[in-house]
Protein backbone atom coordinates (compact mmCIF):
# COMPACT_ATOMS: atom_id res chain seq x y z
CA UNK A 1 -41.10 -52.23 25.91
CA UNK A 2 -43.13 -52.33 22.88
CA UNK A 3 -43.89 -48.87 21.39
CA UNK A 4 -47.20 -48.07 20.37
CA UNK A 5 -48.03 -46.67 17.18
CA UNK A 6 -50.85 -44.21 16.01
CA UNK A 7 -52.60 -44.14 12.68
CA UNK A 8 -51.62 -40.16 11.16
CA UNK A 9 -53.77 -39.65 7.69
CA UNK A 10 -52.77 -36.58 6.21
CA UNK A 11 -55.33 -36.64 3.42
CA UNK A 12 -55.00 -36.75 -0.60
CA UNK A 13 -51.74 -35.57 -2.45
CA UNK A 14 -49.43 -36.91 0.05
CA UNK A 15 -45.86 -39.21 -0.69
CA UNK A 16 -44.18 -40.77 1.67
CA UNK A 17 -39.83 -41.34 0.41
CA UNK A 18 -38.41 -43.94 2.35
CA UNK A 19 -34.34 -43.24 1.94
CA UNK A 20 -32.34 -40.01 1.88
CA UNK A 21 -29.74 -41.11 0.10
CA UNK A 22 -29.43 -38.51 -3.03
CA UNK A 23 -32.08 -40.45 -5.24
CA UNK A 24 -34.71 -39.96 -2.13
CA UNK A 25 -33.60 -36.68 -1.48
CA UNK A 26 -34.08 -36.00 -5.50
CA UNK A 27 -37.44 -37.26 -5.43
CA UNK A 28 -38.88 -35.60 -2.76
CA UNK A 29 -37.50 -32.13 -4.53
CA UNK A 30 -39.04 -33.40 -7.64
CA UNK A 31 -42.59 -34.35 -5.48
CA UNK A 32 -42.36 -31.00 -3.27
CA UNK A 33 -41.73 -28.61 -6.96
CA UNK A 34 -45.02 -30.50 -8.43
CA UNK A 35 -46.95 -28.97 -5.35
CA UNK A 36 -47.62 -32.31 -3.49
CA UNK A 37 -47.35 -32.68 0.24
CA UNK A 38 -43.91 -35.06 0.92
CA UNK A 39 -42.54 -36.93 3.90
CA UNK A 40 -38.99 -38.19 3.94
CA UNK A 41 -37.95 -40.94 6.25
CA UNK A 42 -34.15 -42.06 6.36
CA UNK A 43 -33.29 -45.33 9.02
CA UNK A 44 -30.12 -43.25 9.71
CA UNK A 45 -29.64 -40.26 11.81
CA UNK A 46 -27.90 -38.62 8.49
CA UNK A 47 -28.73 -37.39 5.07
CA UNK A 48 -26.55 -38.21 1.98
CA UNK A 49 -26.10 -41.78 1.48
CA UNK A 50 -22.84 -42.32 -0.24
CA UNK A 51 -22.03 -38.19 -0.40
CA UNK A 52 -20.87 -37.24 3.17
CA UNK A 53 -18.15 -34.72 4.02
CA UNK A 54 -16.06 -34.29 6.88
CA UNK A 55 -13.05 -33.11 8.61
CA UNK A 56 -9.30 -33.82 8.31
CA UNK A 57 -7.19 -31.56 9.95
CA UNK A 58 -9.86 -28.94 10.61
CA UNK A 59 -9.99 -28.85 6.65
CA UNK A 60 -13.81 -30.11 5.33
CA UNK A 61 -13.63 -32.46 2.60
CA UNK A 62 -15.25 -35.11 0.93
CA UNK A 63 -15.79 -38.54 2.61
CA UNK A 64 -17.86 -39.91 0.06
CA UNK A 65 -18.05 -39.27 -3.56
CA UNK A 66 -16.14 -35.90 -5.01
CA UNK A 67 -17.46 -35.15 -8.35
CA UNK A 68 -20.61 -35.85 -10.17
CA UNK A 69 -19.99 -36.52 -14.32
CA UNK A 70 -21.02 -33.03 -15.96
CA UNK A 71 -22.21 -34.27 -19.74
CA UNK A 72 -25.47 -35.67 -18.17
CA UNK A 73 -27.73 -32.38 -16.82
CA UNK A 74 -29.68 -33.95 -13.66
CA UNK A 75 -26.76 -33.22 -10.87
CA UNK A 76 -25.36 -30.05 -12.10
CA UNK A 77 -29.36 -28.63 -12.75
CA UNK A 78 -30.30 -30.13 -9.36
CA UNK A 79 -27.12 -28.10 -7.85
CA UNK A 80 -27.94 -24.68 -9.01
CA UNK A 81 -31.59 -25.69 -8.12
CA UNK A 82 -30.69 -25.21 -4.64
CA UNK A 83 -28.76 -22.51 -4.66
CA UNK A 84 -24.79 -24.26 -5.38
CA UNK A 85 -24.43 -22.69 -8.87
CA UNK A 86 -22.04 -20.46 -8.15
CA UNK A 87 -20.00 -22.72 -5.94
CA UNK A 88 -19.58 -25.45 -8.96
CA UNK A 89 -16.29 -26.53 -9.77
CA UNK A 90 -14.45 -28.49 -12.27
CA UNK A 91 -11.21 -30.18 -11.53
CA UNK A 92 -7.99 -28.23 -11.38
CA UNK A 93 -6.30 -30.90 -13.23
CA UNK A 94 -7.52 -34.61 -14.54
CA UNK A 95 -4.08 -35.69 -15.97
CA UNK A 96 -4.44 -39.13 -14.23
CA UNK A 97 -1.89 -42.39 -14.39
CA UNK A 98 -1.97 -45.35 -13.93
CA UNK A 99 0.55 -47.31 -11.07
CA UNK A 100 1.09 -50.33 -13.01
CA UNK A 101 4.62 -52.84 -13.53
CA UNK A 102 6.64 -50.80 -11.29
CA UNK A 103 5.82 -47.40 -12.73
CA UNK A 104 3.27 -44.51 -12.89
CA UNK A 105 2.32 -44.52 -16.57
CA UNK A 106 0.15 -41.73 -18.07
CA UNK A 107 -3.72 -42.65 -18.25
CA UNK A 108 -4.21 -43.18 -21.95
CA UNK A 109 -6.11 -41.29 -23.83
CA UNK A 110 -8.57 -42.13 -26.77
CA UNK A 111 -10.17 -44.86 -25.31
CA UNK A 112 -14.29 -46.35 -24.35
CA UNK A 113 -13.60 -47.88 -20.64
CA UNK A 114 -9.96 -48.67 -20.94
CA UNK A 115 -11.08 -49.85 -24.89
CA UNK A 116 -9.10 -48.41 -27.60
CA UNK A 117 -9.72 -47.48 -31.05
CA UNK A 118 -5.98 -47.58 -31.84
CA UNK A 119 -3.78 -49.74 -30.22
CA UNK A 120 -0.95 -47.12 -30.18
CA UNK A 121 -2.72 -44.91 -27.62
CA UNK A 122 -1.39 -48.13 -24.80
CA UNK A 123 1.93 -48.19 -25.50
CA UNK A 124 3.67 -47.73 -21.63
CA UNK A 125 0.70 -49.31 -20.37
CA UNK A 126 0.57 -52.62 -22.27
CA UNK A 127 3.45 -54.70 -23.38
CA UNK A 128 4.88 -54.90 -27.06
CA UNK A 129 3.12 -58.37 -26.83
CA UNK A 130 0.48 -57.29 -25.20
CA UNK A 131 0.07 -54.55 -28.31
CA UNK A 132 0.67 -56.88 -30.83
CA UNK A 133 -2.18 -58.92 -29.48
CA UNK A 134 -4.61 -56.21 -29.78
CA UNK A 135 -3.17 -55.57 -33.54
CA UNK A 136 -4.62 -58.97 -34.57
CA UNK A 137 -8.08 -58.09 -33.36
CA UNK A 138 -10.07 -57.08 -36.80
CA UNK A 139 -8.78 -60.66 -38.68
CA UNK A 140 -10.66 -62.15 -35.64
CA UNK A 141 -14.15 -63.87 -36.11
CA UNK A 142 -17.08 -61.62 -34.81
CA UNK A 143 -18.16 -62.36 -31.12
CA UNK A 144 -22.09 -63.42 -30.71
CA UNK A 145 -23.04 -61.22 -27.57
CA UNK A 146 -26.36 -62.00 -27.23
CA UNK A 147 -28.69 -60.04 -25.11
CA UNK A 148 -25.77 -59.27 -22.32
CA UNK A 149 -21.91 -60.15 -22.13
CA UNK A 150 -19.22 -59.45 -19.26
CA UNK A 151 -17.16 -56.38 -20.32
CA UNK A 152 -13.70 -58.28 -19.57
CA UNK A 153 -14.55 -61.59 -21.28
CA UNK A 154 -15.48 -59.88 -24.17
CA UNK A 155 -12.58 -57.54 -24.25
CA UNK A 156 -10.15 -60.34 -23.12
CA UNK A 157 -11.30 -62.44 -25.90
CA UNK A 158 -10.75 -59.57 -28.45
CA UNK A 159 -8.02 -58.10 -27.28
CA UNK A 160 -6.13 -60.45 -24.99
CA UNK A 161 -6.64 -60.21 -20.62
CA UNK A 162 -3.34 -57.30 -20.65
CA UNK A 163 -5.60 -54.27 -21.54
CA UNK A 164 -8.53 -55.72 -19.32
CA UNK A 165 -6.31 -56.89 -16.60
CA UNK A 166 -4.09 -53.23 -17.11
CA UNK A 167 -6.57 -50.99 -17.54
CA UNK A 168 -10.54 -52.19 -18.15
CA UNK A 169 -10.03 -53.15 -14.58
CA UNK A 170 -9.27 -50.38 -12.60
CA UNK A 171 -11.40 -47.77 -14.59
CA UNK A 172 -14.57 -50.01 -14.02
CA UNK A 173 -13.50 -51.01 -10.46
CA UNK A 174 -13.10 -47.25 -10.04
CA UNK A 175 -17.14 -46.78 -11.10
CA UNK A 176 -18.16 -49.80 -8.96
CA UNK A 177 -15.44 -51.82 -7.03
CA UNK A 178 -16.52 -54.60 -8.73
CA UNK A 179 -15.21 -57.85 -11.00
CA UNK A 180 -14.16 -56.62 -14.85
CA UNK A 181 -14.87 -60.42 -15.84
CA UNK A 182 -18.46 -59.64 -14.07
CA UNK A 183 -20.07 -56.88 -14.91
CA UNK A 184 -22.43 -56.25 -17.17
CA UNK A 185 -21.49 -54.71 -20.15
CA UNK A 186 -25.15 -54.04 -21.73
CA UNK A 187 -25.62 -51.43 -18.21
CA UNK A 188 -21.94 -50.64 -17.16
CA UNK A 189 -20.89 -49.74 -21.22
CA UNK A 190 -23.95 -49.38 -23.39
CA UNK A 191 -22.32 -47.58 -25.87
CA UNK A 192 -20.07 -50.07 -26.11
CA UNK A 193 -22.31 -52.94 -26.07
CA UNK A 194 -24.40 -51.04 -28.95
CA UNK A 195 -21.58 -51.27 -30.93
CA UNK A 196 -20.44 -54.99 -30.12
CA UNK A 197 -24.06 -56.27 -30.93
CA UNK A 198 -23.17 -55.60 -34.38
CA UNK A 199 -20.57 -57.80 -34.95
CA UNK A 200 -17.39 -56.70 -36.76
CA UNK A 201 -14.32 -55.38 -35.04
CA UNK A 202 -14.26 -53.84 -31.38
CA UNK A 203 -11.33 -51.49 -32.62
CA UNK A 204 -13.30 -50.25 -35.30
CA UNK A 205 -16.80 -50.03 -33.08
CA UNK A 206 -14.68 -48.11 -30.48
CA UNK A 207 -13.58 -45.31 -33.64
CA UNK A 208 -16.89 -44.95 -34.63
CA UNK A 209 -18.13 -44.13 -30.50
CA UNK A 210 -15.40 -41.98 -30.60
CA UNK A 211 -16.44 -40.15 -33.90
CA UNK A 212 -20.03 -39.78 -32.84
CA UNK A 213 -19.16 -37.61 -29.44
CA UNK A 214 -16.40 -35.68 -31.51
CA UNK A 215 -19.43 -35.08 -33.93
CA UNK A 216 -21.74 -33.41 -30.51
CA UNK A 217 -18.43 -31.59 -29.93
CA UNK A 218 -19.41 -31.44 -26.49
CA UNK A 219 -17.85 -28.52 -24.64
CA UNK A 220 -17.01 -28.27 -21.22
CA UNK A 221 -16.06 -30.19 -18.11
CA UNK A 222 -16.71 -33.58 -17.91
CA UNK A 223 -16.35 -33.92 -14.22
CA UNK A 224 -17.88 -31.05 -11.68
CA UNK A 225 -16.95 -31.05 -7.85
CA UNK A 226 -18.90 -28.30 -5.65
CA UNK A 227 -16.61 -25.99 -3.56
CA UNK A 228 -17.09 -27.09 0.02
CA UNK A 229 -17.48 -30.82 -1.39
CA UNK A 230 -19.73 -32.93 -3.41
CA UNK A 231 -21.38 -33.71 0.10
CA UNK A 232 -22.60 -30.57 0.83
CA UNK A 233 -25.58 -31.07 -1.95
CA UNK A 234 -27.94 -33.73 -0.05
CA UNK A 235 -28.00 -30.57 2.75
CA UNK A 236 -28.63 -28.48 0.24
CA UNK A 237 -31.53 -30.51 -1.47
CA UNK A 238 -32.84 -30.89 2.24
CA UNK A 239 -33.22 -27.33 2.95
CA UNK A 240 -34.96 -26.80 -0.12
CA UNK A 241 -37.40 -29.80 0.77
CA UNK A 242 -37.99 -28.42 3.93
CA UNK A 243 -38.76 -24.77 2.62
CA UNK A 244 -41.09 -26.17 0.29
CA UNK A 245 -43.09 -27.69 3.07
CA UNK A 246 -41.78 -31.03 3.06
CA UNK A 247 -41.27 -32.72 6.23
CA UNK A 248 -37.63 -35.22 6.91
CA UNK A 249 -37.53 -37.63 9.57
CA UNK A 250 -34.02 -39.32 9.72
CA UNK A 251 -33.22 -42.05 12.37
CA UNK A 252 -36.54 -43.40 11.34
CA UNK A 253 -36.70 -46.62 10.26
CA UNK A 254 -39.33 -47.79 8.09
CA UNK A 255 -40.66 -51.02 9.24
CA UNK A 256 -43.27 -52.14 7.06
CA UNK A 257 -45.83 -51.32 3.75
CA UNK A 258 -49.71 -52.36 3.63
CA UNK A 259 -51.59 -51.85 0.51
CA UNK A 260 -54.87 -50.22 1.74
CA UNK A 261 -58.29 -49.35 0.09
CA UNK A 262 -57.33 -45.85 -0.74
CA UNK A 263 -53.48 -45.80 -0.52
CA UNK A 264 -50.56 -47.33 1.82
CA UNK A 265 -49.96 -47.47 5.31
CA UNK A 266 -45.75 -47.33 6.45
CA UNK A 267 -45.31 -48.29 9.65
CA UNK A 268 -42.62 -46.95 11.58
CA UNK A 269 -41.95 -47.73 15.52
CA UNK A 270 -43.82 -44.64 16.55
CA UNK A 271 -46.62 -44.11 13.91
CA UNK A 272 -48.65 -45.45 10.74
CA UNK A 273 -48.29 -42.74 8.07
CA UNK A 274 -50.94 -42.71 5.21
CA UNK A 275 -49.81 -41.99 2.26
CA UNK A 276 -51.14 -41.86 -1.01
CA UNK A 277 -47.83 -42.62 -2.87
CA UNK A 278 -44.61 -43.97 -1.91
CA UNK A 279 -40.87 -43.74 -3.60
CA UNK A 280 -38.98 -46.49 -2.24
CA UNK A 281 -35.37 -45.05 -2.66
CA UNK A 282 -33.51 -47.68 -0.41
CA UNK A 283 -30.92 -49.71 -0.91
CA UNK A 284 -31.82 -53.75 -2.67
CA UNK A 285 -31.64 -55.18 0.87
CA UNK A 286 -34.33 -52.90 2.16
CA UNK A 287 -36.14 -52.82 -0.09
CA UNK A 288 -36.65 -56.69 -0.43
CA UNK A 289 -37.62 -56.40 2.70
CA UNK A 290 -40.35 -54.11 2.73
CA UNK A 291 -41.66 -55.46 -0.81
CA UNK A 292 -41.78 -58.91 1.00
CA UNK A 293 -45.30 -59.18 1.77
CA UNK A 294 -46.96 -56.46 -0.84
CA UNK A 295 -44.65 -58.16 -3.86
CA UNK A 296 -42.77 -61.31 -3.64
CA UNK A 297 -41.54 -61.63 -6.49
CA UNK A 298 -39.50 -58.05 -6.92
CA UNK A 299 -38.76 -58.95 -2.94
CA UNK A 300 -37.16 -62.21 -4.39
CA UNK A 301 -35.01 -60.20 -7.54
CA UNK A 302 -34.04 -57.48 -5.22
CA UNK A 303 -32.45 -60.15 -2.54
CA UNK A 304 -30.55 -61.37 -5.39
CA UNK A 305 -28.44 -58.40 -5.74
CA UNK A 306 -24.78 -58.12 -4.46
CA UNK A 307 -22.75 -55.19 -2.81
CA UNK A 308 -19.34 -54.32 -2.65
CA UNK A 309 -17.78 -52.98 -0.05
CA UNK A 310 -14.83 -50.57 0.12
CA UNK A 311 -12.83 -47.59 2.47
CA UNK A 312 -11.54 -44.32 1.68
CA UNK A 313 -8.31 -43.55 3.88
CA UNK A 314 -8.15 -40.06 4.08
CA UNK A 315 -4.23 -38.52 4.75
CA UNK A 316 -3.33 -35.26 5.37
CA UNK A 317 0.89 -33.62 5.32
CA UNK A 318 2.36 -30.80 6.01
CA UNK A 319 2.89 -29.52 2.61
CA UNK A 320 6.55 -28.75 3.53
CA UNK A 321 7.08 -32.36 4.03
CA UNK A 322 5.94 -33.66 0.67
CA UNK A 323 8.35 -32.88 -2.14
CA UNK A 324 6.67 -32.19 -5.14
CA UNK A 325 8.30 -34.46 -7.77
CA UNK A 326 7.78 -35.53 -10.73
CA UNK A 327 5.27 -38.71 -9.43
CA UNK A 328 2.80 -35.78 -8.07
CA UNK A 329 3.26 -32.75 -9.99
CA UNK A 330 0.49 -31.92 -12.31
CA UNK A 331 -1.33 -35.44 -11.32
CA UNK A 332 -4.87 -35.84 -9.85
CA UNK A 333 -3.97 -39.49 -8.67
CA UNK A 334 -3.58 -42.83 -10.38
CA UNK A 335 -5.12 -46.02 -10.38
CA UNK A 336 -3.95 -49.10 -9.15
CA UNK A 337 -4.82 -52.71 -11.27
CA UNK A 338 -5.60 -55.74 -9.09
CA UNK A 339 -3.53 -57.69 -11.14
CA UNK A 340 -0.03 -55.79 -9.67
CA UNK A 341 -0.65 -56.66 -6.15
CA UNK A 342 -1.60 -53.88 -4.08
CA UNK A 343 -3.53 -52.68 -1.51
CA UNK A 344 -4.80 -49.95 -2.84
CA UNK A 345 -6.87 -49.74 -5.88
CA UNK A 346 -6.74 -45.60 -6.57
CA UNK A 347 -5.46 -42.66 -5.00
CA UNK A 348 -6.61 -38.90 -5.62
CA UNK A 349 -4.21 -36.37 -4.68
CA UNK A 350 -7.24 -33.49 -3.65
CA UNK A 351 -5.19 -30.44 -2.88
CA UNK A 352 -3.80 -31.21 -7.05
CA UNK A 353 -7.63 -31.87 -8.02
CA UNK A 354 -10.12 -29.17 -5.98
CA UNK A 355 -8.84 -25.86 -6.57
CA UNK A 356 -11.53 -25.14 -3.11
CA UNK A 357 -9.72 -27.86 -1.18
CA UNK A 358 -5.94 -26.10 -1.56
CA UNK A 359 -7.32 -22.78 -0.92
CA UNK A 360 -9.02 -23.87 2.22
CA UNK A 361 -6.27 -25.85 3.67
CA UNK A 362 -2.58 -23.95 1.73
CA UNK A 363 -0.38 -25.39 4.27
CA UNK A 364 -1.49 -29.11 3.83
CA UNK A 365 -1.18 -31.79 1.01
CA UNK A 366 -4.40 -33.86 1.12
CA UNK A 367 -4.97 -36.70 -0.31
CA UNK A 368 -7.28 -40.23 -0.15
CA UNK A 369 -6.25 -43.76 -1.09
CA UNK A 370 -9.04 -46.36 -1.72
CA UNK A 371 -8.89 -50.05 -0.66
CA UNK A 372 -11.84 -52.71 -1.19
CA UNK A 373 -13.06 -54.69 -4.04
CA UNK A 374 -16.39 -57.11 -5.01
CA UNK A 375 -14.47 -60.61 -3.62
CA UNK A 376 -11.92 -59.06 -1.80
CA UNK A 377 -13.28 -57.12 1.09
CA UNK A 378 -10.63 -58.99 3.82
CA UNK A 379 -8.94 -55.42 4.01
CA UNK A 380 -12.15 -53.92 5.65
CA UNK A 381 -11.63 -55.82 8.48
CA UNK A 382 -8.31 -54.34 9.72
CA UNK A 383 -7.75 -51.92 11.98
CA UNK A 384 -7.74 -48.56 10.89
CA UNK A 385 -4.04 -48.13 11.77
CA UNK A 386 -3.25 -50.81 9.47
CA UNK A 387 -5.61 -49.36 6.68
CA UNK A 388 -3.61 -46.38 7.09
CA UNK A 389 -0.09 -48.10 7.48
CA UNK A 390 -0.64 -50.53 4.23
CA UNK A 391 -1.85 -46.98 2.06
CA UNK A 392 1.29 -45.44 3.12
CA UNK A 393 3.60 -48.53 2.21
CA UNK A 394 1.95 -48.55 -1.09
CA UNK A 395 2.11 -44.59 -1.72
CA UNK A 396 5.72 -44.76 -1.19
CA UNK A 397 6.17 -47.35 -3.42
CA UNK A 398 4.07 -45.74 -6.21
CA UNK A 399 5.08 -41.46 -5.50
CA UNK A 400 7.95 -41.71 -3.18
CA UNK A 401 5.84 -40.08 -0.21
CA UNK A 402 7.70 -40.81 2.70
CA UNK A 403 6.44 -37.71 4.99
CA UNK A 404 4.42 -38.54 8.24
CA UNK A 405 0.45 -37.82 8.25
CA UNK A 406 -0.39 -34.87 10.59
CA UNK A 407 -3.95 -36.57 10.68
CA UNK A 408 -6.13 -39.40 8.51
CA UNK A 409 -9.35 -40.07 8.65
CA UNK A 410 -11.07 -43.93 7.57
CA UNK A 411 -14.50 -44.23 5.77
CA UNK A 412 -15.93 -47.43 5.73
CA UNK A 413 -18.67 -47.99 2.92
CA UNK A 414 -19.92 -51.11 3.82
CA UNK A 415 -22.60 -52.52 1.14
CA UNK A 416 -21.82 -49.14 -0.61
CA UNK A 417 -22.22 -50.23 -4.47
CA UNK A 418 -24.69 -52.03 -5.84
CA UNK A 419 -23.08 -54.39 -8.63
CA UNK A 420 -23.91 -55.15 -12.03
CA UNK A 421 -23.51 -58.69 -13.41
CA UNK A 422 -24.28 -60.11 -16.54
CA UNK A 423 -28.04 -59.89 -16.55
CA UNK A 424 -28.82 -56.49 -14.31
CA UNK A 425 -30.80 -54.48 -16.38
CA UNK A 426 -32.91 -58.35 -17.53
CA UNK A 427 -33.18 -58.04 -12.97
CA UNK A 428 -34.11 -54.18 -13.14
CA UNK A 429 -36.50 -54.58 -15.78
CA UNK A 430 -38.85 -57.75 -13.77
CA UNK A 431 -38.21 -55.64 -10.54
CA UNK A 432 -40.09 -52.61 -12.59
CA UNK A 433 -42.43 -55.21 -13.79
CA UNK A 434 -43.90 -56.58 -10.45
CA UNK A 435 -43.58 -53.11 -8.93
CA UNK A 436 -45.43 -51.77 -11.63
CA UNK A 437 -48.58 -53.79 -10.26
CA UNK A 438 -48.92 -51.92 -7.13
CA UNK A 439 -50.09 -48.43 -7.86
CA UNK A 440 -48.69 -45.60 -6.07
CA UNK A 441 -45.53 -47.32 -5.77
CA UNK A 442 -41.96 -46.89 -7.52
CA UNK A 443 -38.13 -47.73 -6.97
CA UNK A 444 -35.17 -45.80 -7.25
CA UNK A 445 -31.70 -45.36 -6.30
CA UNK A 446 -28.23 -47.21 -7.28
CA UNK A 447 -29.64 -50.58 -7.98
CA UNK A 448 -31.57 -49.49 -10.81
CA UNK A 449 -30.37 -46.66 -13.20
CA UNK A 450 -26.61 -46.19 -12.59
CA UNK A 451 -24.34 -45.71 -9.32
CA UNK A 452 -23.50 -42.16 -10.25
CA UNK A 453 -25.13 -39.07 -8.89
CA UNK A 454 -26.68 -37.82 -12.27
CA UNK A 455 -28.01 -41.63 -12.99
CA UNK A 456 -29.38 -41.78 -8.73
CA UNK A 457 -31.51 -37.98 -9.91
CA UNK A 458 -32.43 -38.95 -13.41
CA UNK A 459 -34.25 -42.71 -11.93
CA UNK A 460 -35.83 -40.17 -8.76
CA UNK A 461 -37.19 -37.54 -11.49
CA UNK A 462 -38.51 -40.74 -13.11
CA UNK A 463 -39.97 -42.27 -10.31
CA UNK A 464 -41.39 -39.26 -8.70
CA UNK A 465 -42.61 -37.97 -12.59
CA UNK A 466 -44.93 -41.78 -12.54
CA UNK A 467 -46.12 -40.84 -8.86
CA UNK A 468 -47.31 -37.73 -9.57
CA UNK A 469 -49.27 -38.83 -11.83
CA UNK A 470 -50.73 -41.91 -10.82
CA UNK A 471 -51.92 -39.10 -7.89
CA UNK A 472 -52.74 -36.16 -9.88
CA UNK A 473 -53.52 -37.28 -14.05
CA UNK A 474 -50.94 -34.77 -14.85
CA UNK A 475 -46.14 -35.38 -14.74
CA UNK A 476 -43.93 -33.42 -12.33
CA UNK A 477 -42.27 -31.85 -15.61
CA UNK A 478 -45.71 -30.96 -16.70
CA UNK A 479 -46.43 -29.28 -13.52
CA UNK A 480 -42.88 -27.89 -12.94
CA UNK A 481 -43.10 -26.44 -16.76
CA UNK A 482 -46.56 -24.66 -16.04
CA UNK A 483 -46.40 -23.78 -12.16
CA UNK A 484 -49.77 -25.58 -12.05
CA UNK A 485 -50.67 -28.47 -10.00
CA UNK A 486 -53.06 -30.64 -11.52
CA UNK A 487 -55.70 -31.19 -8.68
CA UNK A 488 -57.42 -34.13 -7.93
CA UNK A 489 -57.87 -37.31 -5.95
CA UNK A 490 -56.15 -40.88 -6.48
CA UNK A 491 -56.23 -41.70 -10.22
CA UNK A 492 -58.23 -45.23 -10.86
CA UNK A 493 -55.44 -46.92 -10.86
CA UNK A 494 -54.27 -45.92 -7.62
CA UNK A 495 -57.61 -46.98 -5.94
C-alpha cells in the first residue's frame, strides 16, 4: 500500500542534510552552531557512515576507520567540540613494515607517498636494480604533466614500476583501495603534483616537500585515534545536534528534491519537508539520483564516479597464545603490495597501536586484516569463514601467528570509497559548477574534498558556511565567531 505523504513547512531558517555519514553529521553541527533550525535524514537505521564500532570478544573497537590525520584541525576541533577532548589519543606505536618478497621490511622513512628524496632510504624494500634505477632519475628528460597525471605512471616512468609496484601501491591503496596506475595525482598527492608541474627531477621536488614541512616544524602526532574508537564521534556529533535543537531521522530515505518558489520540497515516504536549504552529504550514487530532475548535468558527472569495495576481518587471541616475536613486537601492522600475491592488502595489530584498546581488553591480542581492492573485489563474495581462513593463512605466512581466534568479526564496506582517477577534481569542479545554479543547495562528503575524516568536515564546514549564507547574508564562521545570528529571510538568490 502506497503511503501518503503530508506537506510539513517549518518556516524561514530551516536546512534539511540528507546523509549522516560524518560530512552530514559535520554540517548539521556547523548549521545548528550558526543558530539555524536543521533536520537530518540518513536512508539507514545508523549514524556514521564509514566510522562504526563494535564488538569482538565483548571488547568495543573500531569497525570502520581508527584514526583521523592530526596536522589538519577540522576532526580533532570537531572532537573536543563535543566533548571527546580528553579521550583523544595518538598511536602507541606507528613503526609500520611492509610484507613484501618473503619478508617484513621496515616502512621507509623520508618519503612523499612511497616517493623518495634519496634513494637510499629503500634499500630492503627495493632491489639493488631496482635502486639503481631510481639513481638514474635526475639525467632523465622532464615529464610534461599537464593539468592531471596518474601517480604510478608518473612515478613508474621516473623511477621504474619496483617503488610503485613495492610501495606507492599499498600506501595509496591503504588511503583508497584503489589502482596506483589510476589515481589522480593532482587530488590524491597535490604536493606532489605541485612539484612535478615544474619540471626537473622528482627526487629533487620530493627534497624540497620535505624541506618545506621540516621548515613548519610541525609538532605533534600525525595520526589521533579517540579512546573508545574513532566511531564513537558521529554519536557524539549527534548528541550535540540534537541538544542544539536539531532534529535526526535515520531509516529515512530521501526520495526526491523539487525546486519551489520560496525553497525545496524533499520528499520522503511519509512527508514533504520544506526547507529553505539543503546539504546533500550522500554518497555519488545518491546523489545522482536526487539531482536527476533539478540538475542533469551534475546528475550525469556524479553517475560517472566509481567505488571500491573492501572488508575488515576483525581477529581476536588469547594473548597467551600469540608469542610475541620479533614479526610483532613494537609493530602497528604492515602493508601488503598487490604485486606479491596476497589476500590481504594491510593488517593493524590494535592491541600494539591503541593504548585504550589493550587496556580494555589485557588478556586478548586484537588485531584486523583488510582484503578488497578497485578491480579486485572477487574476495567480497566469500563466505566469511573463508575471509577469515585466507587472513589467517596469510598472517602466518607474514608474523608466524599460528594461534586459534577466540572470536572475529567481518565488515563489509561495500561502495565504501569513492575513487579518484585522472581527472577528479576537473569532475568535482563541473559538479560544483551546475550545483552552484540551484540556490540553497550544496554537496559534500567523500566524493568531493578527500576520503579522510578531516577532508569529509572541512567540505561540510564549507558547504554549510555557503548555506548559511545564501539564507541569512552573513557565514557560519561569522556567526560562530560573534554568537550572533544574522536574521533574515531567503537571500535573492535563494528566491
Amino acid at each position: 500500500m502506497q503511503r501518503s505523504t503530508h506537506r510539513v513547512d517549518t518556516g524561514t531558517g530551516h536546512v534539511v542534510v540528507i546523509g549522516g555519514g560524518i560530512a552530514g553529521l559535520a554540517a548539521a553541527h556547523r548549521l545548528i552552531g550558526a543558530g539555524l533550525r536543521v533536520t537530518l535524514l540518513e536512508a539507514t537505521d545508523r549514524l556514521g557512515g564509514k566510522l562504526m564500532t563494535g564488538e569482538i570478544a565483548g571488547t568495543q573497537v573500531d569497525l570502520g576507520a581508527e584514526s583521523m590525520l592530526a596536522r589538519r584541525p577540522e576532526a580533532v576541533d570537531l572532537a573536543r567540540a563535543v566533548g571527546l577532548g580528553d579521550r583523544l589519543q595518538p598511536p602507541a606505536t606507528a613503526t609500520a613494515s611492509v610484507w613484501t618478497r618473503g619478508d617484513l621490511r621496515p616502512m621507509p622513512k623520508g618519503h612523499v607517498m612511497g616517493v623518495p628524496g634519496d634513494p637510499a632510504v629503500l634499500s630492503g624494500v627495493i632491489s639493488p636494480e631496482g635502486l639503481a634505477r631510481i639513481a638514474q632519475e635526475r639525467d632523465l628528460t622532464p615529464t610534461a604533466v599537464g593539468d592531471d597525471v596518474a601517480v604510478g605512471a608518473y612515478v613508474a616512468d621516473r623511477l621504474g614500476r619496483e617503488v610503485v609496484d613495492r610501495l606507492v601501491e599499498p600506501l595509496l591503496g591503504g588511503v583508497y583501495a584503489g589502482d596506483a596506475y589510476r589515481i589522480s595525482m593532482r587530488a590524491a598527492v597535490p604536493q606532489l603534483f605541485e612539484v612535478v608541474q615544474e619540471g626537473g627531477s622528482l627526487l629533487d621536488g620530493v627534497q624540497r616537500i620535505q624541506q618545506q614541512a621540516a621548515a613548519r616544524q610541525q609538532t605533534g602526532p600525525v595520526f589521533q585515534g579517540i579512546d573508545g574508537g574513532i566511531g564513537t564521534l558521529p554519536g557524539a556529533v549527534a548528541d550535540a545536534v540534537r541538544a542544539g535543537g536539531g532534529e535526526i531521522l535515520t531509516a529515512t530515505p530521501v526520495l526526491g528534491l523539487t525546486r519551489t518558489a520560496d525553497g525545496w520540497d524533499v520528499r520522503t515516504d511519509t512527508r514533504v519537508i520544506a526547507a529553505d536549504g539543503i546539504v546533500l552529504a550522500a554518497p555519488a550514487w545518491s546523489a545522482s539520483t536526487l539531482l536527476a530532475a533539478e540538475s542533469p548535468a551534475a546528475s550525469a558527472e556524479l553517475a560517472g564516479v566509481e567505488y571500491a569495495s573492501m572488508a575488515l576481518v576483525t581477529l581476536a587471541f588469547r594473548r597467551s597464545d600469540v608469542a610475541v616475536t620479533g614479526a610483532l613486537d613494537g609493530r602497528s601492522g604492515f602493508l601488503v603490495p598487490p604485486v606479491d600475491g596476497r589476500t590481504i592488502k594491510a593488517s593493524t595489530f590494535s592491541t600494539h597501536k591503541w593504548q585504550w584498546v589493550a587496556d580494555a581488553a589485557p588478556d586478548l591480542f586484537i588485531l584486523r586484516t583488510s582484503v578488497g581492492r578497485y578491480g579486485e573485489e572477487d574476495h567480497l563474495h566469500r563466505e566469511d569463514t573463508e575471509l577469515v581462513d585466507v587472513s589467517l593463512r596469510d598472517l602466518a605466512d607474514a608474523i608466524g601467528l599460528g594461534a586459534k581466534p577466540v572470536d572475529t568479526e567481518v565488515t563489509r564496506w561495500i561502495g565504501g570509497l569513492p575513487q579518484y582517477p585522472v581527472g577528479h577534481l576537473t569532475r568535482v569542479a563541473r559538479i560544483r559548477d551546475e550545483v552552484a545554479k540551484l540556490p540553497g543547495l550544496r554537496v559534500c562528503g567523500a566524493v568531493y574534498d578527500g576520503v579522510g575524516i578531516p577532508a569529509c568536515i572541512a567540505g561540510a564546514h564549507r558547504a554549510a558556511d555557503e548555506i548559511v549564507a545564501d539564507i541569512t547574508g552573513g557565514t557560519a564562521g561569522e556567526i560562530l565567531a560573534t554568537g550572533t545570528l544574522v536574521q533574515g529571510t531567503r537571500s535573492e538568490a535563494g528566491q
